[in-house]
Protein backbone atom coordinates (compact mmCIF):
# COMPACT_ATOMS: atom_id res chain seq x y z
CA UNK A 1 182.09 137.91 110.68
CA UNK A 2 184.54 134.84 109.61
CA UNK A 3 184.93 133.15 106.90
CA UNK A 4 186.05 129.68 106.27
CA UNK A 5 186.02 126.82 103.94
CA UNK A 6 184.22 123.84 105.17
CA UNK A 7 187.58 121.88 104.94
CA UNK A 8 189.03 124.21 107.76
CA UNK A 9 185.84 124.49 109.60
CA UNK A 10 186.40 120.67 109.75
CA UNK A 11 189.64 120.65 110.39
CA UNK A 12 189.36 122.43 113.93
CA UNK A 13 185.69 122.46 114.40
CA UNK A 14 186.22 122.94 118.14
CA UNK A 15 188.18 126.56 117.70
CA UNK A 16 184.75 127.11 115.04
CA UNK A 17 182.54 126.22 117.86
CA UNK A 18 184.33 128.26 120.06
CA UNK A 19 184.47 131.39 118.13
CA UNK A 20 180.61 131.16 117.99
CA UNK A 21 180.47 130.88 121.87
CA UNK A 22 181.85 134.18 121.83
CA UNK A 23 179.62 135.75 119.90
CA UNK A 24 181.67 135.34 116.42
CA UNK A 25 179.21 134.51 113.42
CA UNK A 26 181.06 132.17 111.09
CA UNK A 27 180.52 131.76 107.27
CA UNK A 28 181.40 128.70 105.68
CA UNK A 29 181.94 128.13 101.76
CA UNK A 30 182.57 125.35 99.27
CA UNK A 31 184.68 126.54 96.27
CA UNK A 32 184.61 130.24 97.45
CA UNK A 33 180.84 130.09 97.45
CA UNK A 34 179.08 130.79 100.94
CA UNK A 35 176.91 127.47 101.61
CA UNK A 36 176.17 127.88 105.79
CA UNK A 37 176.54 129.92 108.92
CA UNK A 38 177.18 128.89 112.37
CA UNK A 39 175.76 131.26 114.50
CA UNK A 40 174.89 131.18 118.48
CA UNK A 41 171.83 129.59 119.01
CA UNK A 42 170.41 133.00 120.68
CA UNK A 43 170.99 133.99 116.46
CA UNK A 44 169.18 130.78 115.96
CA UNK A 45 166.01 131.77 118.42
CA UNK A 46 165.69 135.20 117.29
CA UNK A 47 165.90 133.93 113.12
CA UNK A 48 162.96 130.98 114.18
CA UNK A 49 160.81 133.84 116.08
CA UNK A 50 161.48 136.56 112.54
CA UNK A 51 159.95 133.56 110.52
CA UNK A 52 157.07 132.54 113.00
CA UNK A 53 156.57 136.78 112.63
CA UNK A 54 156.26 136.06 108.66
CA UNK A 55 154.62 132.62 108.57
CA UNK A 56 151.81 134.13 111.33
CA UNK A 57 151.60 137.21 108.84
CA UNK A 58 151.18 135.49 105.88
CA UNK A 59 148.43 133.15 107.75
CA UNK A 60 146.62 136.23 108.57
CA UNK A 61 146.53 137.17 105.00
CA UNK A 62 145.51 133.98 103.49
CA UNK A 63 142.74 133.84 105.91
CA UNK A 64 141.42 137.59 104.68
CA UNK A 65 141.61 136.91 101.61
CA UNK A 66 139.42 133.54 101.69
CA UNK A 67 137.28 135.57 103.70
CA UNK A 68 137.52 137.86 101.18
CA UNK A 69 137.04 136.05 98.10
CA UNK A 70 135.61 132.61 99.14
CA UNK A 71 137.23 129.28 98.70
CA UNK A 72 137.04 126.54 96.05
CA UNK A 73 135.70 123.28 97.19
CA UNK A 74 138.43 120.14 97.29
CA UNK A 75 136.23 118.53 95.45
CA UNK A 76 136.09 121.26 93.05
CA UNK A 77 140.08 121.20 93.08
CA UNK A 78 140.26 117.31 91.96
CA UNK A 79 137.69 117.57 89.52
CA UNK A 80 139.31 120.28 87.77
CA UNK A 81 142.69 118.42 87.76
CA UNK A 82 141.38 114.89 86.89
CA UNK A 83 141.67 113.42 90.20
């Protein structure tokens, strides 16, 4: 893994970009703390499918657990908050 300041990442943001096409992952930071990451965007696909995973898992939960427990009406909601 690199690591470089976002002034040198901008500096020669083509070598950056190339690094990446070769499969480098590239860490950039702002007074020495690590703000982003330029990754391939294979890295990119397999991150977005690891949080569909958790979003879809997290769904399935909610969903038992109304099932489970029941729901409170909206209505019920914005009475209850003065709305």
């Amino acid at each position: 893994m690199i690591r470089l300041t976002t002034s040198k990442a901008r500096q020669d943001f083509s070598a950056v970009v190339e690094a990446v096409e070769r499969g480098e992952r590239i860490v950039l930071s702002r007074h020495g703390k690590p703000v982003a990451a330029v990754v391939t965007v294979e890295d990119l696909a397999l991150l977005k499918a690891i949080e569909d995973r958790r979003d879809a898992k997290a769904a399935r939960a909610a969903l038992e657990d109304a099932e489970r427990n029941g729901t409170t009406p909206w209505e019920q909601i914005k009475a209850e908050l003065g709305l």
